[in-house]
Protein backbone atom coordinates (compact mmCIF):
# COMPACT_ATOMS: atom_id res chain seq x y z
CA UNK A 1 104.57 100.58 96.57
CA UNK A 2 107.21 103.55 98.01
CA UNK A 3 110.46 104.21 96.82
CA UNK A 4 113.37 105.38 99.08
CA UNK A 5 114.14 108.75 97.90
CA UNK A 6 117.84 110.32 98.96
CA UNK A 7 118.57 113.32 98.14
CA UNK A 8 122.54 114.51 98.63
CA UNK A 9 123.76 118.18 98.41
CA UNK A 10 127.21 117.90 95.69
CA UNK A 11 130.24 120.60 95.00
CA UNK A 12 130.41 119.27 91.60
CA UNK A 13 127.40 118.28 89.93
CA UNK A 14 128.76 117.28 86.27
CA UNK A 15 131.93 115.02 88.26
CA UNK A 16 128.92 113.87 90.52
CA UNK A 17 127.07 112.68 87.42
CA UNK A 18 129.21 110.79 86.07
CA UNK A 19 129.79 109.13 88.96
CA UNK A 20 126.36 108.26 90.08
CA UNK A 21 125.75 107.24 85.96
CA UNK A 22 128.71 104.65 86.77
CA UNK A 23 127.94 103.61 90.35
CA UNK A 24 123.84 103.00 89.58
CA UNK A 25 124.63 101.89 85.29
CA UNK A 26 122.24 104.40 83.92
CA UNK A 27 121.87 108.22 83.52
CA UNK A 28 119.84 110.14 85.38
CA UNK A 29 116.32 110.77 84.13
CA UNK A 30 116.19 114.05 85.17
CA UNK A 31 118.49 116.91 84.59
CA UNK A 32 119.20 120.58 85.07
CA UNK A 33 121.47 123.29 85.52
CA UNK A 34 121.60 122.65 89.23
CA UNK A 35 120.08 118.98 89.88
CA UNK A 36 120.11 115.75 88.19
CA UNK A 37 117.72 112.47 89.52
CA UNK A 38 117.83 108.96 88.91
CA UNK A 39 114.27 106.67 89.36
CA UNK A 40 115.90 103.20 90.00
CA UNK A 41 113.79 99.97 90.00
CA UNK A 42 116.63 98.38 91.53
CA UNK A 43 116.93 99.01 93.75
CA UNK A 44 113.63 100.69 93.92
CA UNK A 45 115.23 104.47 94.75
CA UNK A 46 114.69 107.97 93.89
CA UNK A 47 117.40 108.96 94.17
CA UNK A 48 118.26 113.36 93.69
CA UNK A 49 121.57 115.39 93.36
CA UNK A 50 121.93 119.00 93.82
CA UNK A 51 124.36 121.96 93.86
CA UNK A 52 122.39 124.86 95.81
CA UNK A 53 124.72 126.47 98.31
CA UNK A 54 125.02 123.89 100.82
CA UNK A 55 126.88 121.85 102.78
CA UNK A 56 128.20 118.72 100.57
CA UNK A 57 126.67 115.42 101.86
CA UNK A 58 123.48 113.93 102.73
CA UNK A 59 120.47 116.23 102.38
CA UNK A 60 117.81 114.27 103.40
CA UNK A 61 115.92 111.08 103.03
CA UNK A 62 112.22 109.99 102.08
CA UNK A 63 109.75 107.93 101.21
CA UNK A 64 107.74 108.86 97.72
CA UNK A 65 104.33 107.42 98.32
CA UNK A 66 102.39 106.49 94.54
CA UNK A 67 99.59 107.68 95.61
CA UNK A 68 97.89 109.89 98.12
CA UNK A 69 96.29 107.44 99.78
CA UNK A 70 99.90 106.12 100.64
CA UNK A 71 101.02 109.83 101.31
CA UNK A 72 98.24 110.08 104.00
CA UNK A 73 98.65 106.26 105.86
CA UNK A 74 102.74 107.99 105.95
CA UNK A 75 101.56 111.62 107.71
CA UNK A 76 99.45 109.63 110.04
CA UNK A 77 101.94 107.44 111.52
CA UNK A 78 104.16 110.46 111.40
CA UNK A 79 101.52 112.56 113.20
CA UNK A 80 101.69 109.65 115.82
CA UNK A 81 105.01 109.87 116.28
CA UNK A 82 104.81 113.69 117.14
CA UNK A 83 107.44 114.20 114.40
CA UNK A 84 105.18 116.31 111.70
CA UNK A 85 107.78 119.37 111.48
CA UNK A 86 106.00 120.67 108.11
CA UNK A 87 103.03 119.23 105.89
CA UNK A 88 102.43 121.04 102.25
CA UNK A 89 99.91 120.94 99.45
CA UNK A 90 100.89 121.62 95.96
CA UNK A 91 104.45 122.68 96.44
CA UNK A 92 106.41 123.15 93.78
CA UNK A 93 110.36 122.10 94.45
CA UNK A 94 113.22 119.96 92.80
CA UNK A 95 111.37 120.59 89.57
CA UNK A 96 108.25 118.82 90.65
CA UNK A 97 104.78 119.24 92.01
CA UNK A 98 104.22 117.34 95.40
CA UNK A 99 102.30 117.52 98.62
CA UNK A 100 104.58 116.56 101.53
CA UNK A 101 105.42 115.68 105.49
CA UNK A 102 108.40 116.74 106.87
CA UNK A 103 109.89 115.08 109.84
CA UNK A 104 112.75 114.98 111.66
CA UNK A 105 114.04 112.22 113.47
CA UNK A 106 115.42 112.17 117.24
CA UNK A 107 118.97 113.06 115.56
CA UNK A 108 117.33 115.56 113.47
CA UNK A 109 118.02 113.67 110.32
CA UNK A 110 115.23 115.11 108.27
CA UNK A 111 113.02 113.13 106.70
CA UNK A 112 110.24 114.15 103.51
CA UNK A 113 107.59 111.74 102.90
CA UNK A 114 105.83 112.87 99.40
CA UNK A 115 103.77 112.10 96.72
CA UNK A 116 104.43 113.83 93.01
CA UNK A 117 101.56 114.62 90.84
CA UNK A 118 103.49 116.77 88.02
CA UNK A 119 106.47 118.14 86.97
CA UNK A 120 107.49 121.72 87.10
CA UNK A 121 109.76 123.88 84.98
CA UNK A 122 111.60 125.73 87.95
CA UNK A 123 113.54 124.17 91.22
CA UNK A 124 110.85 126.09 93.42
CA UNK A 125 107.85 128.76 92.91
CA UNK A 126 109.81 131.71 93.02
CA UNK A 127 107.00 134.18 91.87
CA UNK A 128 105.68 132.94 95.17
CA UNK A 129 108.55 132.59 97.42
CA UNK A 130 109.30 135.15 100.45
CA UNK A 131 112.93 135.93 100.14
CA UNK A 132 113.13 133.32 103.32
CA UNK A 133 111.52 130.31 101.92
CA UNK A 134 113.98 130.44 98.95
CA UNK A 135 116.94 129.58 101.06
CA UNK A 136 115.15 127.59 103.55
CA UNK A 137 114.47 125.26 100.19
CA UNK A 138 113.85 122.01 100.94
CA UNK A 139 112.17 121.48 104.04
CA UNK A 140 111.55 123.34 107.17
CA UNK A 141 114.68 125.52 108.36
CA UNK A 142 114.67 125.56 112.68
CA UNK A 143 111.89 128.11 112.82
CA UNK A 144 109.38 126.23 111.36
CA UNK A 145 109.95 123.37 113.52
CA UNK A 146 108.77 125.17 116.42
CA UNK A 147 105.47 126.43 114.35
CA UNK A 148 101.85 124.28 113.83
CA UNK A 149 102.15 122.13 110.69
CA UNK A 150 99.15 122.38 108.07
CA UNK A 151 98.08 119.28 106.58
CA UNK A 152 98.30 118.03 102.71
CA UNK A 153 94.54 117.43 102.60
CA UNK A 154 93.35 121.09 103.95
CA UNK A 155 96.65 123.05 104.33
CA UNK A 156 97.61 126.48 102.51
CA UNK A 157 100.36 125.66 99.44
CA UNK A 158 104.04 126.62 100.03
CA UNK A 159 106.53 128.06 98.00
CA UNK A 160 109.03 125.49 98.29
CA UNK A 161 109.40 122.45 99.59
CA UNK A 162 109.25 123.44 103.42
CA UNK A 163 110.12 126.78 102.59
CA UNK A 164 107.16 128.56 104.72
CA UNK A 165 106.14 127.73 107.98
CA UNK A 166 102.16 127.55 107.63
């Protein structure tokens, strides 16, 4: 079964905290210096705060997948959509390991359809990060949409959530 994932950008992420801890009635299960998540059963959300040097507001959105089998029937109806922007194996991002699709939709709302298969000890790989990727953190920045997406099953591992354009 997915979960929606949502993923919002915050100025303050203690005062954000607390707030979300209020609005949802439980802390976060996850937190660091510069993120904090929740994993809701109810609703059924993932839902991910961070303070990285961006634009307050919504992020992006998602569907976690609990298995790869999921994560693949996701990329293929993605795939028939034409909307594909990014795919990655193994990426390391938001403190987690994942392979991923990254889509944007006719707005250009983007989208990130993953499944997680560990945790990590860093918000991104940044012993393999090009100084690009580390700001182009999470998902592909407007160059990559233009470039050939790699797929999770055979494609080359990114730094960072869309941070490299394989």
């Amino acid at each position: 079964m997915k979960r929606f994932h949502v993923h919002v950008n915050v100025r303050d992420l203690e005062a954000s905290i607390r707030f979300y801890a209020q609005l949802f009635g439980a802390a976060p299960s996850v937190v660091r210096p510069d993120y904090a998540k929740w994993m809701l059963d109810d609703p059924r959300l993932n839902f991910a705060i961070s303070q990285r040097e961006r634009a307050p507001g919504i992020d992006h959105l998602g569907l976690q997948a609990e298995d790869a089998r999921e994560l693949q029937a996701i990329g293929d109806r993605l795939k028939a959509a034409d909307a594909v922007a990014l795919a990655e194996t193994g990426t390391t991002c938001c403190y987690a390991r994942s392979d991923k699709y990254w889509a944007e939709d006719p707005q250009g709302l983007r989208w990130e359809s993953f499944h997680t298969h560990g945790e990590a000890g860093t918000y991104y790989a940044p012993q393999d990060a090009h100084p690009a990727e580390a700001d182009a953190c999470c998902g592909p920045g407007a160059a990559c949409a233009t470039q050939a997406p790699t797929t999770p099953a055979g494609g080359a591992a990114s730094a960072c959530c869309g941070g490299g354009c394989a």
